[in-house]
Protein backbone atom coordinates (compact mmCIF):
# COMPACT_ATOMS: atom_id res chain seq x y z
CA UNK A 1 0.00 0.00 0.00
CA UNK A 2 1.14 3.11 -0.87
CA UNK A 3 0.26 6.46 1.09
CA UNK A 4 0.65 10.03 0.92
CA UNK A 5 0.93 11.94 3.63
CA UNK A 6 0.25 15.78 3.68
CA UNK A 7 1.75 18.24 5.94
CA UNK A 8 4.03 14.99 7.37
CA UNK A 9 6.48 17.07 8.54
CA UNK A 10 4.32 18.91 10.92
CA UNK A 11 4.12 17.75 14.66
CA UNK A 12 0.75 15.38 14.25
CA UNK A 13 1.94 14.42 10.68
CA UNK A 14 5.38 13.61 11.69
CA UNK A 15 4.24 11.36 14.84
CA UNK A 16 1.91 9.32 12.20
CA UNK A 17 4.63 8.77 9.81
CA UNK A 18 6.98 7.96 12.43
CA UNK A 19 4.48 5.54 13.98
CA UNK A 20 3.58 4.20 10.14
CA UNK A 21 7.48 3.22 9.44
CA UNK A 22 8.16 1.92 12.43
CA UNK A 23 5.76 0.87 14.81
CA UNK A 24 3.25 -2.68 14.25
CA UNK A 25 -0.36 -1.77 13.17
CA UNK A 26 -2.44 -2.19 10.77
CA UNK A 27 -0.98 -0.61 8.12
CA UNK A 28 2.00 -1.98 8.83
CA UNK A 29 4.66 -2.63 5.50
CA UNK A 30 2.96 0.51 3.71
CA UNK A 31 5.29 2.91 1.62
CA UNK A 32 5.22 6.58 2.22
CA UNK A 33 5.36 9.62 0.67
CA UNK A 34 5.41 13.00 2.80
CA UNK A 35 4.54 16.00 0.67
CA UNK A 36 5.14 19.12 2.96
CA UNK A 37 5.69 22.76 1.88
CA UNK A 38 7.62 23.20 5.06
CA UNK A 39 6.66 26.83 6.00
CA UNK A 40 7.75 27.74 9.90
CA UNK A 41 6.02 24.96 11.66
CA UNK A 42 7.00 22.21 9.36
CA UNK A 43 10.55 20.86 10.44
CA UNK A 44 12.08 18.52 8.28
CA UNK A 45 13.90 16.80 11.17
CA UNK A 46 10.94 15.69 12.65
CA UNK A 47 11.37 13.11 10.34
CA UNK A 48 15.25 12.54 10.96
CA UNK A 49 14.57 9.18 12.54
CA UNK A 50 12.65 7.61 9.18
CA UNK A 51 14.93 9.57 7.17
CA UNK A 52 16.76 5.94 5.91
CA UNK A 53 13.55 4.19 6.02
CA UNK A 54 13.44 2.37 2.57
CA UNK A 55 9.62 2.61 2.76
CA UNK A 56 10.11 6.41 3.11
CA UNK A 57 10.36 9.15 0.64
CA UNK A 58 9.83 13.51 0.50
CA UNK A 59 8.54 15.58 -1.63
CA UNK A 60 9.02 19.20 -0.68
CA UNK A 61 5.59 20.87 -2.47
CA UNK A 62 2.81 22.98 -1.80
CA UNK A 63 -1.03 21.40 -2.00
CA UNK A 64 -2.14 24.48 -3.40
CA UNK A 65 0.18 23.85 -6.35
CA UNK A 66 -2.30 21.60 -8.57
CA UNK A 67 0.42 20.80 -10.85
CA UNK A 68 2.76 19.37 -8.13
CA UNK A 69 -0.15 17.73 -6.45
CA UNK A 70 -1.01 15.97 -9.79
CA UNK A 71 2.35 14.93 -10.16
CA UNK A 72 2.41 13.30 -6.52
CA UNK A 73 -0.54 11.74 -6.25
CA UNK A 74 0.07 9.27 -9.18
CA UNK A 75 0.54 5.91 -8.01
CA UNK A 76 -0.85 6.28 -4.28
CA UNK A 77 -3.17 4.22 -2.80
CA UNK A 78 -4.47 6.40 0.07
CA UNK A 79 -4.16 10.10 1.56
CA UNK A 80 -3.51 11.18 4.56
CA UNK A 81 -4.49 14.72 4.35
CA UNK A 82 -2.57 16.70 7.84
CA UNK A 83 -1.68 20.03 5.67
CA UNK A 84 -3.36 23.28 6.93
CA UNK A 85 -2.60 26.35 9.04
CA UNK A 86 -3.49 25.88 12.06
CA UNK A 87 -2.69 28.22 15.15
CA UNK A 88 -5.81 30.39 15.93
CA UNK A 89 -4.05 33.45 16.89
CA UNK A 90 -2.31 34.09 13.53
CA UNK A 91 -5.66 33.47 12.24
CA UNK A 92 -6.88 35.70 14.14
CA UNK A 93 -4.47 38.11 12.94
CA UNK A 94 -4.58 37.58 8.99
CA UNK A 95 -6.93 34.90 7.98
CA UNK A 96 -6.13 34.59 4.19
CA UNK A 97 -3.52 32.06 4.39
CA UNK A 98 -6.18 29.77 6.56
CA UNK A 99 -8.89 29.92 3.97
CA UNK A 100 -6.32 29.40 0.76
CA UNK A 101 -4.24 26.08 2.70
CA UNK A 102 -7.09 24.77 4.47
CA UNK A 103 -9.80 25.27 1.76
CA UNK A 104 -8.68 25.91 -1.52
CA UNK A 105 -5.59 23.12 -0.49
CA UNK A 106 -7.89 20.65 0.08
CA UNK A 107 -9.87 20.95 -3.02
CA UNK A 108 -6.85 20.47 -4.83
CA UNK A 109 -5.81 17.50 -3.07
CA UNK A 110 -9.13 16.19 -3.85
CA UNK A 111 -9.70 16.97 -7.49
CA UNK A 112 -5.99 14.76 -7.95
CA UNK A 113 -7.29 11.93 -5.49
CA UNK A 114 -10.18 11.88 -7.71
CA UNK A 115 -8.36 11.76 -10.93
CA UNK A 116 -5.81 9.11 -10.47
CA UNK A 117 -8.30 6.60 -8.52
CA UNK A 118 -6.64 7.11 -4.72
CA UNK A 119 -8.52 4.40 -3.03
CA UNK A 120 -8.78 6.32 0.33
CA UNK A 121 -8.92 9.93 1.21
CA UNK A 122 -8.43 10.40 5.63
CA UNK A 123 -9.04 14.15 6.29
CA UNK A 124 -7.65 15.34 9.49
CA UNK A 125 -9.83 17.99 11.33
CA UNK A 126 -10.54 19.50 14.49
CA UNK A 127 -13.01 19.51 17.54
CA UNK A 128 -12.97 23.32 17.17
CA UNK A 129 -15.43 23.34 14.45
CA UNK A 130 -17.95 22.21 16.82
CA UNK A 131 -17.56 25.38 18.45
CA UNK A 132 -18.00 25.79 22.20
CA UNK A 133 -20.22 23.22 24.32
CA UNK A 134 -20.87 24.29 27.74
CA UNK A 135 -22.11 20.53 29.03
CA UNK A 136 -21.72 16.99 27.73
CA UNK A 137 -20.18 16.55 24.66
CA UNK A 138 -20.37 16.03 20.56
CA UNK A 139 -21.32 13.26 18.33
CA UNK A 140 -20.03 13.23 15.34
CA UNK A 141 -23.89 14.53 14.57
CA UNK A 142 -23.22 17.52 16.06
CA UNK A 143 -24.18 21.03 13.81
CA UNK A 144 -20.66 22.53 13.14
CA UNK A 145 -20.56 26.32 14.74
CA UNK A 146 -17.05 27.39 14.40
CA UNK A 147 -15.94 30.50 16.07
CA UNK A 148 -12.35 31.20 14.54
CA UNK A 149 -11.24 31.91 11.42
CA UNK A 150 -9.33 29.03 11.77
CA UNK A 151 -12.01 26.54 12.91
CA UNK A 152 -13.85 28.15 10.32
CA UNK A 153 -11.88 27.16 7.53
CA UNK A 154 -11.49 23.51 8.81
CA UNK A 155 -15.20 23.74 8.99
CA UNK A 156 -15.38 24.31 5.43
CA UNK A 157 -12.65 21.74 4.58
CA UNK A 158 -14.41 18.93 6.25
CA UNK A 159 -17.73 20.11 4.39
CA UNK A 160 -15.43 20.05 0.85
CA UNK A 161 -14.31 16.13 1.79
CA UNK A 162 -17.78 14.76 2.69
CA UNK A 163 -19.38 16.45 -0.28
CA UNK A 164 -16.60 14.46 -2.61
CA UNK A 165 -18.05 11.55 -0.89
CA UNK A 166 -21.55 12.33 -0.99
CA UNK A 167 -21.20 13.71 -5.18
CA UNK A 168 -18.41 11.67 -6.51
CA UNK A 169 -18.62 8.61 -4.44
CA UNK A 170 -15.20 9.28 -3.15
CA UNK A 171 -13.99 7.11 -0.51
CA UNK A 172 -13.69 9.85 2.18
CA UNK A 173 -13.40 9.70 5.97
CA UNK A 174 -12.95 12.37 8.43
CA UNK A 175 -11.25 12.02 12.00
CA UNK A 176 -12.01 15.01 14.42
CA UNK A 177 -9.63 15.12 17.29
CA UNK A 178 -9.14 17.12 20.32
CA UNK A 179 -6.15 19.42 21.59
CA UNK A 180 -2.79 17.31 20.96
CA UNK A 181 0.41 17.68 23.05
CA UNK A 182 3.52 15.87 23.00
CA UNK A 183 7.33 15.81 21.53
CA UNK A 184 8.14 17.59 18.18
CA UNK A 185 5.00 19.94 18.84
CA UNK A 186 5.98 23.82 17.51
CA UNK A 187 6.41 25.97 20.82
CA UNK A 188 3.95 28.43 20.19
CA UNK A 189 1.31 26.17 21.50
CA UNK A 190 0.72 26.10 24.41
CA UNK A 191 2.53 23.41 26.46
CA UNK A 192 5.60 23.50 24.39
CA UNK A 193 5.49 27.54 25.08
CA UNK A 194 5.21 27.58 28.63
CA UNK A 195 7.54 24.60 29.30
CA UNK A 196 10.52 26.07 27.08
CA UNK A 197 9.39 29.60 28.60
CA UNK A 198 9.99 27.82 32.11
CA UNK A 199 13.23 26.53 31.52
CA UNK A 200 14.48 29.97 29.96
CA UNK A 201 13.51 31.31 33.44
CA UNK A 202 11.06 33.29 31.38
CA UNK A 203 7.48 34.21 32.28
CA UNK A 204 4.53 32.45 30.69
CA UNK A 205 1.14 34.05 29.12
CA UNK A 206 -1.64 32.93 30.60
CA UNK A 207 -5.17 33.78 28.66
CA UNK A 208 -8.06 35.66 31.07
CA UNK A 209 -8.76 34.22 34.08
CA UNK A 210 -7.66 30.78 32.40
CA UNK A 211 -11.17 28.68 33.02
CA UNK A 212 -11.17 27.63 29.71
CA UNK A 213 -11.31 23.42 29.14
CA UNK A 214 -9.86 21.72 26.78
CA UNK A 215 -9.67 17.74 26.28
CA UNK A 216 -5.88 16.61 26.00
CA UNK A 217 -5.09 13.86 24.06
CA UNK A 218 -1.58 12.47 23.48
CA UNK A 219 -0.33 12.85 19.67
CA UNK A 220 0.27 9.16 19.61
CA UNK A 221 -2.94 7.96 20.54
CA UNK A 222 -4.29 10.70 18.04
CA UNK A 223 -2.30 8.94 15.25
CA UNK A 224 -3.41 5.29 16.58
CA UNK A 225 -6.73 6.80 16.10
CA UNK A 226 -6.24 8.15 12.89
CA UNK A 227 -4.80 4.73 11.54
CA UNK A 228 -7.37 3.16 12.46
CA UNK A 229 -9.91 5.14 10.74
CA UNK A 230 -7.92 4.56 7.90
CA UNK A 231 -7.40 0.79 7.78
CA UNK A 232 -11.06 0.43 8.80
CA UNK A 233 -13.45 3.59 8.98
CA UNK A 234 -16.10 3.44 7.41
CA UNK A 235 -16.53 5.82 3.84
CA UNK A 236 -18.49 8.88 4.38
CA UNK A 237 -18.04 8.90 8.48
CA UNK A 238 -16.48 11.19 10.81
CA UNK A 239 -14.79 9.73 14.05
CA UNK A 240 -13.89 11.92 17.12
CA UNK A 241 -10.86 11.15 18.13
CA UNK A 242 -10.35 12.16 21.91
CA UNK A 243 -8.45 11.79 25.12
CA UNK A 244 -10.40 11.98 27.99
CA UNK A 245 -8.69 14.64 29.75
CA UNK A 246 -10.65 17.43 30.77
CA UNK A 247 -8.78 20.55 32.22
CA UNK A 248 -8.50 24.16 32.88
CA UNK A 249 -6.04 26.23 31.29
CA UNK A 250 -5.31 27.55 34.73
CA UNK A 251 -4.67 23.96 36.18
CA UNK A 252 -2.28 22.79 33.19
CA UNK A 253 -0.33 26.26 33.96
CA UNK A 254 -0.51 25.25 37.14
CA UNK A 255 0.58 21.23 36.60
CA UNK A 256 3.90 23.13 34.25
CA UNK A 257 4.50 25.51 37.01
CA UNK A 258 4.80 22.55 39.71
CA UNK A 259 7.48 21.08 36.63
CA UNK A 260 9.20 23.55 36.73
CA UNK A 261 9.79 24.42 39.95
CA UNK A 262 8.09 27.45 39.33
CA UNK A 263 5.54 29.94 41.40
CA UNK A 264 2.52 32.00 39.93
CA UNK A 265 4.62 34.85 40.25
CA UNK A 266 6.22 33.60 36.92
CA UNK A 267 2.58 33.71 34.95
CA UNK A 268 1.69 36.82 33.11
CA UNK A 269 -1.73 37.59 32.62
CA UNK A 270 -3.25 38.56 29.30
CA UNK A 271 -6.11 39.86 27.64
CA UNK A 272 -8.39 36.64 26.64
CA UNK A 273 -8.54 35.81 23.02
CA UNK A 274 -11.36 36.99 21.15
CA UNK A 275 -13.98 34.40 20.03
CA UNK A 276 -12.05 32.37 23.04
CA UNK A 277 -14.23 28.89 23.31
CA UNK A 278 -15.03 27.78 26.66
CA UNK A 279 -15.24 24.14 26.48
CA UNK A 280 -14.26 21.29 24.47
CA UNK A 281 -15.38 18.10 24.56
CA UNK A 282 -15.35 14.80 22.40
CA UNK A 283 -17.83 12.35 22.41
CA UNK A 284 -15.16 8.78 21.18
CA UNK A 285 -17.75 6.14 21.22
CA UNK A 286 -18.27 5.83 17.84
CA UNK A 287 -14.43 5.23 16.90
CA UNK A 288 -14.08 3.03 20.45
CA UNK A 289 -17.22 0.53 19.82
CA UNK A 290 -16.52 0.64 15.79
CA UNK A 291 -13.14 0.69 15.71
CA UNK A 292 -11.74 -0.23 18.72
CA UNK A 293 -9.79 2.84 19.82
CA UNK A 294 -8.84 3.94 23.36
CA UNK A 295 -6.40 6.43 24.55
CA UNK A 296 -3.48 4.33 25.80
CA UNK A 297 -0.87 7.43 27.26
CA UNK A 298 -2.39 8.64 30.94
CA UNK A 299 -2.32 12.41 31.11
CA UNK A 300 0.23 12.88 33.94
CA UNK A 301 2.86 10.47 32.70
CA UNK A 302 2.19 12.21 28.99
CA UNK A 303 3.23 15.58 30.10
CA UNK A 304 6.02 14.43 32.35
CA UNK A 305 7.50 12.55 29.16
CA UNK A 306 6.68 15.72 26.74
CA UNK A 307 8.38 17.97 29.47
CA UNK A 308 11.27 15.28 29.73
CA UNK A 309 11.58 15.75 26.28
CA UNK A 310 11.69 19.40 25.79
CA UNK A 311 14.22 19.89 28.57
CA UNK A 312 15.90 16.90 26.58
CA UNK A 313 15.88 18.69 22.92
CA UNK A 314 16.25 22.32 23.48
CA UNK A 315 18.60 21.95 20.05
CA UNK A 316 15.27 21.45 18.50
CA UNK A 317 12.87 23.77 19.45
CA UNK A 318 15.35 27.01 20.52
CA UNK A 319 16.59 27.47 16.49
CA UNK A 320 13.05 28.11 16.33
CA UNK A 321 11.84 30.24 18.70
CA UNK A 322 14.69 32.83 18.28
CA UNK A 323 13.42 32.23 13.88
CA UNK A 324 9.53 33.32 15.37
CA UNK A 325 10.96 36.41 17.58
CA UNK A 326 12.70 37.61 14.54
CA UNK A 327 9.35 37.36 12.33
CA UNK A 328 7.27 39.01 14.61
């Protein structure tokens, strides 16, 4: 089987790759291609340790490029579409690039699917374009009610993919998961941000009052979900993909702080994002009773490895937050 992966460079695509080449499953023995414009959050030595992989190969490329897309999509059995902008304060800021990667990107991707007779087409969206829920949590059913630009243009990218589906008969499935942490993440988000910030002695920025939830799920149980979903979704679903950890942003500050060795008197307070969701929560038993999928990485001894890791690799993510100082 041969698969193309989008945006593989990234931190979720990466992790999936990574997992793909080397790890059992069941698409275990597959050959991949990575196809990744690498703008500032793709890092092509996230992929260092496939890099010799014979089942491995890269493709440096923009999905908004049809030609190039056309030209990589020949021969490939499946796609494994990660590719999109995705931090919602830069979409906040300018949200052009968001709608012409996320939207226009995916169309192309799936006019070239279509053409050469890719067998499989996994889109890889978000539980932001559910919006905000204040109690319980979604179904896959759920009305979409994005709030960001960002969420709103993975709103309309997930709309794109299901109407392939639903006009073409396109095998199509879409995996919704919620916020992902873990190595090789870009430290602007937030658990990469404040650790590094930590152990640069440097204060972190903490949004509001910080009493908004989000549902934390580790990046390899994300990708055991998406392979899954892959290998044995069904065409024409979505799957939440979640991880069962439901916390404040003030009580992760305050779980990095304790890390760190570190008082409140190192948090900064902010003004609170506008459009800032409340609450986030995943409803997994569709992809748990279909597929068989459960988060396998316990929050605490997830964040002690990522923060492990970061203290570990500061060779990796400093080059790149002096690079994001400079561009600001």
């Amino acid at each position: 089987m041969r698969i193309l992966v989008t945006g593989g460079a990234g931190f979720i695509g990466s992790e999936f790759v990574r997992q793909l080449l080397t790890a059992p499953g069941p698409l275990q023995g597959a050959q991949v291609t990575v196809f990744d414009k690498l703008t500032y959050s793709g890092v092509l030595a996230n992929l260092d340790p496939v890099a010799d992989h014979p089942d491995y190969s890269f493709v440096r490329g923009d999905i908004c490029d049809a030609e190039a897309v056309d030209q990589v999509m020949a021969g490939h059995d499946a796609v494994v579409h990660f590719a999109a902008e995705s931090h919602v304060d830069r979409s906040i800021a300018g949200a052009g690039p968001f709608v012409t990667t996320n939207v226009l990107g995916t169309q192309v991707l799936l006019d070239a699917a279509r053409k050469h007779g890719v067998g499989r087409f996994l889109h890889v969206s978000t539980d932001e374009v559910y919006g905000s829920i204040a109690e319980g949590s979604w179904t896959e059913e759920w009305p979409l009610a994005p709030n960001s630009p960002y969420s709103a243009s993975k709103a309309g990218s997930d709309l794109l993919a299901l109407a392939y589906h639903r006009t073409h008969g396109m095998d199509v499935v879409v995996t919704r998961c919620s916020n992902n942490y873990g190595h090789y993440q870009f430290p602007e988000k937030v658990i990469p941000l404040f650790t590094t910030n930590l152990i640069d002695g440097r204060k972190v920025p903490l949004y509001g009052e910080g009493g908004n939830i989000r549902d934390w799920l580790h990046v390899s149980d994300h990708c055991r979900g998406i392979a899954l979903a892959l290998a044995k979704g069904r065409a024409g679903e979505v799957y939440n993909i979640g991880g069962g950890t439901e916390i404040t942003n003030k009580k992760l500050t305050g779980l990095l702080l304790e890390a760190a060795g570190a008082g409140w008197d190192m948090v900064e307070r902010v003004a609170d994002r506008k459009g800032h969701d409340l609450r986030y929560s995943l409803d997994i038993t569709k992809i748990s009773e279909e597929l068989g999928y459960t988060p396998q990485v316990a929050f605490e001894q997830g964040l002690a490895d990522t923060i492990a890791w970061y203290r570990e690799n500061r060779a990796w993510w400093e080059p790149l937050k002096a690079k994001a100082a400079l561009e600001k």
